[in-house]
PDB file of N, CA and C in Angstrom:
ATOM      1  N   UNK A   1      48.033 -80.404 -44.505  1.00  0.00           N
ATOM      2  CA  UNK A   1      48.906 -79.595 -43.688  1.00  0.00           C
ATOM      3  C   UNK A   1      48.801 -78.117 -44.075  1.00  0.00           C
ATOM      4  N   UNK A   2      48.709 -77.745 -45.284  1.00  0.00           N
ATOM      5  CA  UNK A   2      48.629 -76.289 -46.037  1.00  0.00           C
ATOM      6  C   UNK A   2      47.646 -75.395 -45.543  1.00  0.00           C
ATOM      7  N   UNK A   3      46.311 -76.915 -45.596  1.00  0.00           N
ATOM      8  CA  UNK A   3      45.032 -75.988 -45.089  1.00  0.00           C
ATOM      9  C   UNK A   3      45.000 -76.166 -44.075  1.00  0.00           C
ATOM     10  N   UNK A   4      45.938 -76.625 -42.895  1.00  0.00           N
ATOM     11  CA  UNK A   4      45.358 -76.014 -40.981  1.00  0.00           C
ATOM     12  C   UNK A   4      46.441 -74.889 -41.339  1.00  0.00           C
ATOM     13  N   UNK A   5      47.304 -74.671 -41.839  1.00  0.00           N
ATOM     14  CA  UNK A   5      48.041 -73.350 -41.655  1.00  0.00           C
ATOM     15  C   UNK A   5      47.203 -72.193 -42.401  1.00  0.00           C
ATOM     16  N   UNK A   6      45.948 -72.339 -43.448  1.00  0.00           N
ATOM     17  CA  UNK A   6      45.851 -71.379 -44.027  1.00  0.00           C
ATOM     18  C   UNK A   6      44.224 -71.220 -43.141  1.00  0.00           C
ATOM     19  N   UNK A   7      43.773 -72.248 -42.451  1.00  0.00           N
ATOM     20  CA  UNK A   7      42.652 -71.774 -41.318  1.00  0.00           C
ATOM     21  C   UNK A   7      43.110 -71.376 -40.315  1.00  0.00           C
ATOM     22  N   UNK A   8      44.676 -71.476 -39.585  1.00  0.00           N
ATOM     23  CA  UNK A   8      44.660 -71.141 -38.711  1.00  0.00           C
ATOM     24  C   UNK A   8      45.646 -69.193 -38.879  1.00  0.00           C
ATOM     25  N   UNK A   9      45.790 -69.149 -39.938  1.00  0.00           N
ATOM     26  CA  UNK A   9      46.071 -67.907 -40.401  1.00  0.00           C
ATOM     27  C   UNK A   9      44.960 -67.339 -40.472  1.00  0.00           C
ATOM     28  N   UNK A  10      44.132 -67.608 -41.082  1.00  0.00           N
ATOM     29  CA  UNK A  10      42.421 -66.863 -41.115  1.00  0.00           C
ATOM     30  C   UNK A  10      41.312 -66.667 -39.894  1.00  0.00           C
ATOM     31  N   UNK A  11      41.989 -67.696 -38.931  1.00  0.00           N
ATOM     32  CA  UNK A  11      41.304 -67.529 -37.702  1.00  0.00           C
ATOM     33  C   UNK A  11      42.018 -66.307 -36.633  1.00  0.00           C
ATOM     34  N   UNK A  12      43.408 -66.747 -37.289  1.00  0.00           N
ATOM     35  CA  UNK A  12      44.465 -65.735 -35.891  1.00  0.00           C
ATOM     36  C   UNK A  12      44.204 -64.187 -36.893  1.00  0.00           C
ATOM     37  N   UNK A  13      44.108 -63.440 -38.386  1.00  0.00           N
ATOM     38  CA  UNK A  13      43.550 -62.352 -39.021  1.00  0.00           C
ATOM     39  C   UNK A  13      42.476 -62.031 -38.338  1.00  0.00           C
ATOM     40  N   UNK A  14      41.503 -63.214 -38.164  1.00  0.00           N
ATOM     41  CA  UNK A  14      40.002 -63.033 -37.892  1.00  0.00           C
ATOM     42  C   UNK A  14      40.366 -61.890 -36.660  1.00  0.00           C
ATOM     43  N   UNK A  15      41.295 -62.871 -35.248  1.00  0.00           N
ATOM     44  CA  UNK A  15      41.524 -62.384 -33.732  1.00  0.00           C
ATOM     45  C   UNK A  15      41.665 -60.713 -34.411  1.00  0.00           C
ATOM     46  N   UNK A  16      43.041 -60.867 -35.379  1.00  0.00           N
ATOM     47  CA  UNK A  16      43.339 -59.602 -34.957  1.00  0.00           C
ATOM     48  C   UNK A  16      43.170 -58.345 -35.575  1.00  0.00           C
ATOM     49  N   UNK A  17      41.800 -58.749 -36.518  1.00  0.00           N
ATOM     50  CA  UNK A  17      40.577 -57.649 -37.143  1.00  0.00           C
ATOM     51  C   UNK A  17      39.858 -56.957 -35.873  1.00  0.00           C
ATOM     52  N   UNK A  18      39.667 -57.976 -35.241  1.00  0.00           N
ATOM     53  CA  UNK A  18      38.360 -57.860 -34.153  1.00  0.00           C
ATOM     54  C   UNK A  18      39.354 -56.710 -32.946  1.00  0.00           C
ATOM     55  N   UNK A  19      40.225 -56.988 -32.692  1.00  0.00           N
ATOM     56  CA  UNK A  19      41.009 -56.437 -31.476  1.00  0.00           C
ATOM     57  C   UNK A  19      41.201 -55.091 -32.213  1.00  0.00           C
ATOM     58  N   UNK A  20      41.766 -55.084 -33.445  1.00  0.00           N
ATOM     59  CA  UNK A  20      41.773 -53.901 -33.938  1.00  0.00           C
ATOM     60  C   UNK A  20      40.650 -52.891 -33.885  1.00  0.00           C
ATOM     61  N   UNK A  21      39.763 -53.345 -34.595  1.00  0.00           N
ATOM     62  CA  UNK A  21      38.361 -52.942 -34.404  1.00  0.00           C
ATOM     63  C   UNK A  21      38.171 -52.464 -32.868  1.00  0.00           C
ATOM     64  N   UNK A  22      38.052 -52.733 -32.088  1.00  0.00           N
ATOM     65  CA  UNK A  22      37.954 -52.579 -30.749  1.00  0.00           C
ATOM     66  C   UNK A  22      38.733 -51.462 -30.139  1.00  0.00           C
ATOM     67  N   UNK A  23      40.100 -51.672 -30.765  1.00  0.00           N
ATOM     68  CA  UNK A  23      40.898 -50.085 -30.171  1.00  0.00           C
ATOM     69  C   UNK A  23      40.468 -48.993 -30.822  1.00  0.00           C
ATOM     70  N   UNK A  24      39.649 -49.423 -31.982  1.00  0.00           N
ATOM     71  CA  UNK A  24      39.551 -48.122 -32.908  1.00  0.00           C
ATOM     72  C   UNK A  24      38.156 -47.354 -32.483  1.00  0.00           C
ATOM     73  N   UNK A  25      37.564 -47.993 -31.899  1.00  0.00           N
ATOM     74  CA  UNK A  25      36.503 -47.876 -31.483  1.00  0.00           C
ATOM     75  C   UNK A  25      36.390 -47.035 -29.921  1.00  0.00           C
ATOM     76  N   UNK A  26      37.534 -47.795 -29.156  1.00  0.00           N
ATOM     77  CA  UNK A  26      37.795 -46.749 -27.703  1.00  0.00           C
ATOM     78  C   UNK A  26      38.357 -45.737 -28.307  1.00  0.00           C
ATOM     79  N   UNK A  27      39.380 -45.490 -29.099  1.00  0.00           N
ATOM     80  CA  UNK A  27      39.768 -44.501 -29.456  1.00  0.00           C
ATOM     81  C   UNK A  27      39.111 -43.208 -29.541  1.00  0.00           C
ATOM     82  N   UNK A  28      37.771 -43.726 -30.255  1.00  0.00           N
ATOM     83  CA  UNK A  28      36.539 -42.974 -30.748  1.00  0.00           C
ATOM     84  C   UNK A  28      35.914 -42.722 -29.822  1.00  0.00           C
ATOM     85  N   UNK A  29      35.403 -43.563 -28.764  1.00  0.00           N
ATOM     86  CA  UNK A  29      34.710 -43.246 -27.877  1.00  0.00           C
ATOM     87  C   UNK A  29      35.621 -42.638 -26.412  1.00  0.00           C
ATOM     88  N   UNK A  30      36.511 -42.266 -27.173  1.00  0.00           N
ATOM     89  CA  UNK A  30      37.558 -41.950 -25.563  1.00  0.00           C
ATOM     90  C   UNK A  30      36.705 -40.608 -24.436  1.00  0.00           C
ATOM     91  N   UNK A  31      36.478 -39.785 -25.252  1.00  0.00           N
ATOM     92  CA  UNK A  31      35.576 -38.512 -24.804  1.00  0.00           C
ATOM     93  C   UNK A  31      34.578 -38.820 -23.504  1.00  0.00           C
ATOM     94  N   UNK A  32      33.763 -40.323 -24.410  1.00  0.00           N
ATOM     95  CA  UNK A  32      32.652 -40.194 -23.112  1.00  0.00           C
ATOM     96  C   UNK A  32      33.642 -41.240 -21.771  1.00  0.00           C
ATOM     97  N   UNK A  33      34.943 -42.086 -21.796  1.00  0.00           N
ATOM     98  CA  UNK A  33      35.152 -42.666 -20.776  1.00  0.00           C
ATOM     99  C   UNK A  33      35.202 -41.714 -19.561  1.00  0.00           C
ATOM    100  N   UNK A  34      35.478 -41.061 -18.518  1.00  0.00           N
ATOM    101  CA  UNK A  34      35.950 -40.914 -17.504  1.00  0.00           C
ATOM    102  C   UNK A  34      34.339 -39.884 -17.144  1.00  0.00           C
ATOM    103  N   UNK A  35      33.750 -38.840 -18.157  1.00  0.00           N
ATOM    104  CA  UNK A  35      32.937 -38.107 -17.606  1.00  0.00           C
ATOM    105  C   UNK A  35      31.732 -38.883 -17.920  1.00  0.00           C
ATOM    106  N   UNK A  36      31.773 -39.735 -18.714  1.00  0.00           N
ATOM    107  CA  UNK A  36      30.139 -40.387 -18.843  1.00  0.00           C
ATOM    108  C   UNK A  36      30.405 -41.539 -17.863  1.00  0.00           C
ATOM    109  N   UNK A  37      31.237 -41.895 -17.509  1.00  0.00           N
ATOM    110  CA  UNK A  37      31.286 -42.919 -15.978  1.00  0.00           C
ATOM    111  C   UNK A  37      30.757 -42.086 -14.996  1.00  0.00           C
ATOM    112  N   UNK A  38      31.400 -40.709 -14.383  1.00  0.00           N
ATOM    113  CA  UNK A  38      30.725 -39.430 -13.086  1.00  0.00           C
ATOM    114  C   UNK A  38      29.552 -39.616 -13.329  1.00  0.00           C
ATOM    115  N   UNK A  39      29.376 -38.883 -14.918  1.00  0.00           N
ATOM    116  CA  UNK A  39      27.964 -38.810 -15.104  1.00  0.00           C
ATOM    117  C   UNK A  39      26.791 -39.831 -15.094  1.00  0.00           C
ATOM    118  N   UNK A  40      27.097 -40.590 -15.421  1.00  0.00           N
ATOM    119  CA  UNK A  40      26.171 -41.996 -15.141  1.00  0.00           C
ATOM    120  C   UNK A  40      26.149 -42.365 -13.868  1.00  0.00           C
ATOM    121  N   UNK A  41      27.351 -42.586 -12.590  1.00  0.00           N
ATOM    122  CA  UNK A  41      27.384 -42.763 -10.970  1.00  0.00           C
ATOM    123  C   UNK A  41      26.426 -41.249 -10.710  1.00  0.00           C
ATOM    124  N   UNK A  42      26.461 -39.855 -11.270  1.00  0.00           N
ATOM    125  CA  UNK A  42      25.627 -39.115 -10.651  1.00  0.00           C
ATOM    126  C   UNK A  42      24.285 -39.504 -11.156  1.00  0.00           C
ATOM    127  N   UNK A  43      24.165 -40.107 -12.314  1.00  0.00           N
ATOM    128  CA  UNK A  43      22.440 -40.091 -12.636  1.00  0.00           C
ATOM    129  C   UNK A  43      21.962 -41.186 -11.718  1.00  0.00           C
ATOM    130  N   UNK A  44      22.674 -42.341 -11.364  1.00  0.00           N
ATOM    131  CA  UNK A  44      22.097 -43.386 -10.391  1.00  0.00           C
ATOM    132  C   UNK A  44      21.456 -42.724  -9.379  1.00  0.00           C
ATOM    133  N   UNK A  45      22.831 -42.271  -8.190  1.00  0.00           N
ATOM    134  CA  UNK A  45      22.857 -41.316  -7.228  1.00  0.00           C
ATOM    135  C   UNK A  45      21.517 -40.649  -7.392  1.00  0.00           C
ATOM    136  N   UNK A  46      21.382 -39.518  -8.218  1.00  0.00           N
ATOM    137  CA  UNK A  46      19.870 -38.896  -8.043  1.00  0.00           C
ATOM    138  C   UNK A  46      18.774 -39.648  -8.311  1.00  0.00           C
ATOM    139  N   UNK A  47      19.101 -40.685  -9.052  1.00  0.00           N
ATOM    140  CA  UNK A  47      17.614 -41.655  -9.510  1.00  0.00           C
ATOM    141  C   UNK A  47      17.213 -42.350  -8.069  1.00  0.00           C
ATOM    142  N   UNK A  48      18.254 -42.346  -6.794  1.00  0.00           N
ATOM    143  CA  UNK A  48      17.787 -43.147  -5.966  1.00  0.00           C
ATOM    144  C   UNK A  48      17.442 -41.936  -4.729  1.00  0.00           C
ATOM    145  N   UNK A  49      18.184 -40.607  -4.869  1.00  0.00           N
ATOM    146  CA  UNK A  49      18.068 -39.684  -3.953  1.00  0.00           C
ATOM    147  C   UNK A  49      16.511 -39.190  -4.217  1.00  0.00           C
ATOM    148  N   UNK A  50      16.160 -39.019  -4.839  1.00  0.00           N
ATOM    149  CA  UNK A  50      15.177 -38.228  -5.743  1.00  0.00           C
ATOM    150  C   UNK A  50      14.093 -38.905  -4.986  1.00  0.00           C
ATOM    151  N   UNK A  51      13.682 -39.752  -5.423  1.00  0.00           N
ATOM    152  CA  UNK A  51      12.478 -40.488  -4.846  1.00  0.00           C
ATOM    153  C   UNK A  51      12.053 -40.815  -3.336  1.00  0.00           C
ATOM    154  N   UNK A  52      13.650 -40.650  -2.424  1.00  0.00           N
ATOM    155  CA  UNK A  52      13.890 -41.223  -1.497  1.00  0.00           C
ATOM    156  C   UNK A  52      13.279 -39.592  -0.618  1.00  0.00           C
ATOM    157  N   UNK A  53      14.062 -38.681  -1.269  1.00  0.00           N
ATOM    158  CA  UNK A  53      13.464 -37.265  -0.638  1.00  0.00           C
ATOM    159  C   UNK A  53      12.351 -36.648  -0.281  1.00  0.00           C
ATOM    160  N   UNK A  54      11.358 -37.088  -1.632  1.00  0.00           N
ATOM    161  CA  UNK A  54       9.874 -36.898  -1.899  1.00  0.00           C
ATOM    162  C   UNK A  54       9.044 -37.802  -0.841  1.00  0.00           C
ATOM    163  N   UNK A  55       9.628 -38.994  -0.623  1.00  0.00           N
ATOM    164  CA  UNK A  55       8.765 -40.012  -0.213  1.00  0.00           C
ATOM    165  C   UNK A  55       9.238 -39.240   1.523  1.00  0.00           C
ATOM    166  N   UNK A  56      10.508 -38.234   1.865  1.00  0.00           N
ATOM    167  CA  UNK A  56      10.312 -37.435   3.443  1.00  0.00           C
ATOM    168  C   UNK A  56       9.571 -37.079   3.231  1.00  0.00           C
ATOM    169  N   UNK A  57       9.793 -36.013   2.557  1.00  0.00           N
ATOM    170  CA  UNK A  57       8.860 -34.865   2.202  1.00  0.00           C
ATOM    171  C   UNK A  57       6.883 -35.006   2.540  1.00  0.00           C
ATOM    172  N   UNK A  58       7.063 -36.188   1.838  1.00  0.00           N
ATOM    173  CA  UNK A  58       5.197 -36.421   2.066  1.00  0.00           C
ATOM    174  C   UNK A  58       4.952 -36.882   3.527  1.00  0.00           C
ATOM    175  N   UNK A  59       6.239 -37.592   4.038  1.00  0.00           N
ATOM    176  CA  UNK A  59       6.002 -38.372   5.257  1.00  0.00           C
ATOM    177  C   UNK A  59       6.219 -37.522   6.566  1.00  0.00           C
ATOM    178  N   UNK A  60       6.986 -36.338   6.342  1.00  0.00           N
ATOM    179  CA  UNK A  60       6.991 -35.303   7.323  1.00  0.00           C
ATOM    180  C   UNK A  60       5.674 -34.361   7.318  1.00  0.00           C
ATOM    181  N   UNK A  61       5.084 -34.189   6.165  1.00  0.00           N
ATOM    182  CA  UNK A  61       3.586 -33.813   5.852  1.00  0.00           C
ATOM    183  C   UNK A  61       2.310 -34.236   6.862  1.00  0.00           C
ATOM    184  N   UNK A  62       2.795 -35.628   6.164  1.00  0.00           N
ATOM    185  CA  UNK A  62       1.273 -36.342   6.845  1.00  0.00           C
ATOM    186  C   UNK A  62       1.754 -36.673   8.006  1.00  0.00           C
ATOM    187  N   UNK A  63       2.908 -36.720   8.752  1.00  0.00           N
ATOM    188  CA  UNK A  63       3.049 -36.861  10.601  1.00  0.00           C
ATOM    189  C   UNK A  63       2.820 -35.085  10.848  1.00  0.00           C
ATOM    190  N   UNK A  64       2.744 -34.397  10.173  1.00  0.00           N
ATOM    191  CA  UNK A  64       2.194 -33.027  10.637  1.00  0.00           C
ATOM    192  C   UNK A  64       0.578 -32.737  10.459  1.00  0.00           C
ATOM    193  N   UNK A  65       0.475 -33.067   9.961  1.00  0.00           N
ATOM    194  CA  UNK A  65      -1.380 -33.415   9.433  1.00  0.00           C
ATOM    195  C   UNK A  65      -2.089 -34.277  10.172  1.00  0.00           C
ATOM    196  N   UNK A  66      -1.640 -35.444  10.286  1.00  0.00           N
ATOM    197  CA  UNK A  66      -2.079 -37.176  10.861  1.00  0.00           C
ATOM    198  C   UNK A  66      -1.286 -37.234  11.745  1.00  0.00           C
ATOM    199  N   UNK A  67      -0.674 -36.735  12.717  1.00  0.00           N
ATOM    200  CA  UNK A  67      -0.155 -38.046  13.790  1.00  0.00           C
ATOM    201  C   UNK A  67      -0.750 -38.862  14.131  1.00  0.00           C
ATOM    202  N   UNK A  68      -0.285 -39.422  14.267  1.00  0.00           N
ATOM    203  CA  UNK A  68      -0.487 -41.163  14.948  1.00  0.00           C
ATOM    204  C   UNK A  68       1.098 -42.085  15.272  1.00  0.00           C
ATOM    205  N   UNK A  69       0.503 -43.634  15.219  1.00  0.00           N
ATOM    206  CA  UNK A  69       1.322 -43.657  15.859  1.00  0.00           C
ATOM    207  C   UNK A  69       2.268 -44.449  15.092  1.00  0.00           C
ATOM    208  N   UNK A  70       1.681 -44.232  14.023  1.00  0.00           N
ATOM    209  CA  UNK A  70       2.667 -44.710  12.687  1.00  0.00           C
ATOM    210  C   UNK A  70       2.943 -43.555  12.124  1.00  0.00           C
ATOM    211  N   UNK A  71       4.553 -44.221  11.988  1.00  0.00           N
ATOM    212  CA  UNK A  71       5.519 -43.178  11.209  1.00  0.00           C
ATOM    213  C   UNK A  71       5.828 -42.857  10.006  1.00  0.00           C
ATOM    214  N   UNK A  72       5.243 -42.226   9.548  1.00  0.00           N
ATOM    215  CA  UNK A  72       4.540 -41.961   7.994  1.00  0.00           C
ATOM    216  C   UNK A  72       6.283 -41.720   7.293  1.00  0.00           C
ATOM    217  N   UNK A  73       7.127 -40.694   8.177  1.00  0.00           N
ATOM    218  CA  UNK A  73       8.244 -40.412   7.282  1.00  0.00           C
ATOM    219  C   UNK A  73       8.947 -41.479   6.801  1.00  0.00           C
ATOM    220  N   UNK A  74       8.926 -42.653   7.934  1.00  0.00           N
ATOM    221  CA  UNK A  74       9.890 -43.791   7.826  1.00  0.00           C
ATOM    222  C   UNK A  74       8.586 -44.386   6.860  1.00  0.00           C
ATOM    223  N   UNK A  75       7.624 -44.582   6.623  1.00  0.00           N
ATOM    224  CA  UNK A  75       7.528 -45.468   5.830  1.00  0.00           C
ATOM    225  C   UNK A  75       7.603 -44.889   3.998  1.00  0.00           C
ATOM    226  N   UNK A  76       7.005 -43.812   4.232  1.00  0.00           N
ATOM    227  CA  UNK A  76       6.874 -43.212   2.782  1.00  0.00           C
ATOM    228  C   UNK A  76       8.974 -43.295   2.536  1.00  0.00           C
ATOM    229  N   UNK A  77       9.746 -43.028   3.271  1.00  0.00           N
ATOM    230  CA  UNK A  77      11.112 -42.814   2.971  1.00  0.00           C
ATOM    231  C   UNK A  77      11.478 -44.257   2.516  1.00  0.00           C
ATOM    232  N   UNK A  78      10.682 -45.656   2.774  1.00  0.00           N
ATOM    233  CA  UNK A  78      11.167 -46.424   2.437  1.00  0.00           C
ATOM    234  C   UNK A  78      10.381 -46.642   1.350  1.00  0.00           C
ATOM    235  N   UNK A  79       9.370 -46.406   1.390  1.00  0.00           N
ATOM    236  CA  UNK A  79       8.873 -46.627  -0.363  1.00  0.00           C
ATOM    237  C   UNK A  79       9.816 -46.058  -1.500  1.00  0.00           C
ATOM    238  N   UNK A  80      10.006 -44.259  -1.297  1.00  0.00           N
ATOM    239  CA  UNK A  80      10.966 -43.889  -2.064  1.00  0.00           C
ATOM    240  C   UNK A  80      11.999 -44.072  -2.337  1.00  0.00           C
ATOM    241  N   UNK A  81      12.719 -44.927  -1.458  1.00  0.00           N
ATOM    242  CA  UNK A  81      13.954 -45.566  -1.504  1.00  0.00           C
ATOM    243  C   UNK A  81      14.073 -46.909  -2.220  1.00  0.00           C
ATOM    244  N   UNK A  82      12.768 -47.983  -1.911  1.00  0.00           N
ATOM    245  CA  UNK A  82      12.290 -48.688  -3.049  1.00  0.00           C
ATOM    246  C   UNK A  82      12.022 -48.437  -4.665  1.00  0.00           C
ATOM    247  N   UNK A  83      11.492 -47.183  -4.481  1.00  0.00           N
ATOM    248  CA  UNK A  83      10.948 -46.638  -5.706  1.00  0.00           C
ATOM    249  C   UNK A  83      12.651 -46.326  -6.569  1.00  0.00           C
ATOM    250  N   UNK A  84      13.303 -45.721  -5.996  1.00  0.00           N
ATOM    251  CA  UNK A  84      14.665 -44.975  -6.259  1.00  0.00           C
ATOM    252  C   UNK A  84      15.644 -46.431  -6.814  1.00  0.00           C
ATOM    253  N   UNK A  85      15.442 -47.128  -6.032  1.00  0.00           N
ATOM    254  CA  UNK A  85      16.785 -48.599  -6.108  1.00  0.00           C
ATOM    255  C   UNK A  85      16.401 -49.446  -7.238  1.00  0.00           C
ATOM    256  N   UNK A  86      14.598 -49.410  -7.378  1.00  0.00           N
ATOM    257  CA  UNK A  86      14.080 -50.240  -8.895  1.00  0.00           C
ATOM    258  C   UNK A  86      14.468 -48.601 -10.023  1.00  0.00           C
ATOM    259  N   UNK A  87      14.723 -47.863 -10.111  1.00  0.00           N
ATOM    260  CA  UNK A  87      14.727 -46.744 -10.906  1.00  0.00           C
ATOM    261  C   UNK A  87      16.222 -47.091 -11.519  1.00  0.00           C
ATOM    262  N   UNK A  88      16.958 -47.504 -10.110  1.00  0.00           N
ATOM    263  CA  UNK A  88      18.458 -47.259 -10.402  1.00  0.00           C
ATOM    264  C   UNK A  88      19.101 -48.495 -11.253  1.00  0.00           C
ATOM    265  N   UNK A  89      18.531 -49.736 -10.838  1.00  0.00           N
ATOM    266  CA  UNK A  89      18.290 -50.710 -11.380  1.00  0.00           C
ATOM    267  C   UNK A  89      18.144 -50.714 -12.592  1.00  0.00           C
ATOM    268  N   UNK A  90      16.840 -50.216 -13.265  1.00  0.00           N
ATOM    269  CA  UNK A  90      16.720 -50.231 -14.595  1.00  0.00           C
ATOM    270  C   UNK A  90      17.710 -48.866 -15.523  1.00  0.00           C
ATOM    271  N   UNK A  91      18.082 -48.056 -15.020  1.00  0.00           N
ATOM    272  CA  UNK A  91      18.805 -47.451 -15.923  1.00  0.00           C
ATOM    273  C   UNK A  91      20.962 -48.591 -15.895  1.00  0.00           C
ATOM    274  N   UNK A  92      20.799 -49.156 -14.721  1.00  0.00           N
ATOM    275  CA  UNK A  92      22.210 -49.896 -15.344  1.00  0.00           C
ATOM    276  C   UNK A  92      21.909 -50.900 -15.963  1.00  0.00           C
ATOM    277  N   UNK A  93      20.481 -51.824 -15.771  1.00  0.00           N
ATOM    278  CA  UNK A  93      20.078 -52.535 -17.194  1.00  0.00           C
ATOM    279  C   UNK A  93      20.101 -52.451 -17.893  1.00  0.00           C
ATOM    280  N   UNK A  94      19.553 -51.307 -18.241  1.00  0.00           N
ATOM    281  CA  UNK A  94      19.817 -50.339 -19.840  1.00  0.00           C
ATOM    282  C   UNK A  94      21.365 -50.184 -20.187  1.00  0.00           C
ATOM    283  N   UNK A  95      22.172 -49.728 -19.470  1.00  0.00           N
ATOM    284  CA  UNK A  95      23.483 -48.940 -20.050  1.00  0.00           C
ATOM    285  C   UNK A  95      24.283 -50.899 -20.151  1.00  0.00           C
ATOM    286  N   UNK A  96      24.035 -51.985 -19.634  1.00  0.00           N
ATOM    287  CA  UNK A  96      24.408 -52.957 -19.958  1.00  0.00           C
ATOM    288  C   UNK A  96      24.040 -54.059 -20.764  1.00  0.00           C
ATOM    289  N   UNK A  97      22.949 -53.844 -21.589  1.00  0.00           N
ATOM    290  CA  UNK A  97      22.201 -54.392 -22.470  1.00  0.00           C
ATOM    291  C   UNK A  97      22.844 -53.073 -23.955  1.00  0.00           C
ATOM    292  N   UNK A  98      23.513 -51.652 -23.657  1.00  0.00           N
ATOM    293  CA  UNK A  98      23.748 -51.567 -24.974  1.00  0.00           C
ATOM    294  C   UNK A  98      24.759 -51.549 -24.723  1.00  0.00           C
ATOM    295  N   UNK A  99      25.612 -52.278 -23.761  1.00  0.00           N
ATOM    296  CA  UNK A  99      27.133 -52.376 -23.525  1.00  0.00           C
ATOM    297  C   UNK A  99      27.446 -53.653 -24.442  1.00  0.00           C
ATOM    298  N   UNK A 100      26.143 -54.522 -24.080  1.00  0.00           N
ATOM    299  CA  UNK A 100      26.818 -56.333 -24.882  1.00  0.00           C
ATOM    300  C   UNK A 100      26.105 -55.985 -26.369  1.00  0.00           C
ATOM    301  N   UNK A 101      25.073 -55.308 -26.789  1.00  0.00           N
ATOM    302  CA  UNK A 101      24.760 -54.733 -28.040  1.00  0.00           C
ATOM    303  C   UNK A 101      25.995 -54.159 -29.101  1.00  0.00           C
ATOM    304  N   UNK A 102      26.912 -53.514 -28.206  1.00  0.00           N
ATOM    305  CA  UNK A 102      27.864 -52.898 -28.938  1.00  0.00           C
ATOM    306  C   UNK A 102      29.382 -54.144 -28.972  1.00  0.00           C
ATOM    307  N   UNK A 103      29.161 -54.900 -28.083  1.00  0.00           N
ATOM    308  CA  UNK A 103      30.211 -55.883 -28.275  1.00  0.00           C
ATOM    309  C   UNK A 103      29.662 -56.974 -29.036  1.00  0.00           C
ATOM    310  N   UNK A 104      28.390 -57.142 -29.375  1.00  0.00           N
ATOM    311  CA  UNK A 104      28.221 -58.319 -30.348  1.00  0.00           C
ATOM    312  C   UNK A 104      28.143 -57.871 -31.631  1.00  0.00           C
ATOM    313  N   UNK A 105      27.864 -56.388 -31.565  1.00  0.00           N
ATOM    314  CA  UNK A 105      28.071 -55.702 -33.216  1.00  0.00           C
ATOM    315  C   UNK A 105      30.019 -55.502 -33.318  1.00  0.00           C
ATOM    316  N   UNK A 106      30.852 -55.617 -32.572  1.00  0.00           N
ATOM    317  CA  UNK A 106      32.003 -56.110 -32.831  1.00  0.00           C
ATOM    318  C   UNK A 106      32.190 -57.127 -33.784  1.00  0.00           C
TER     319      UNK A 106
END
């Protein structure tokens, strides 16, 4: 009987090391919450604008160069927009692979 009260004292310490740990830690990191959220929605945003622009840019080019009767803007705009959405993709892979990095070093 002694020892489920003295594991389950060491398990409920364990809980409330870890929770502690955790506030102490937002605490610390309070700075980057609200502007490294903007800032990260703006780095997506341009990671998908960016590519999507370039890929007009060439496609208003070559329908000024090449007409025909394919539409170079619409297609190059969808490459860059492809290009932009796998870009955007891998940078929230990234920011969520050192999101569970930092919760398993909890």
């Amino acid at each position: 009987m002694a020892e489920e009260r003295d594991e389950d004292r060491a398990s409920f310490t364990g809980a409330i090391a870890a929770k502690e740990a955790r506030k102490m830690k937002a605490r610390k990191d309070k700075a980057r919450g609200l502007w490294f959220g903007m800032g990260m929605m703006g780095m997506i945003g341009w990671s998908v604008v960016v590519p999507t622009l370039i890929g007009v840019a060439v496609g208003v080019w070559l329908d000024i160069k090449y007409p025909g009767q394919i539409s170079w803007t619409l297609t190059f705009m969808s490459i860059g927009l492809a290009i932009g959405c796998a870009n955007a993709w891998y940078w929230v892979e990234r920011e969520q692979k050192k999101i569970e990095g930092d919760k398993s070093n909890d």
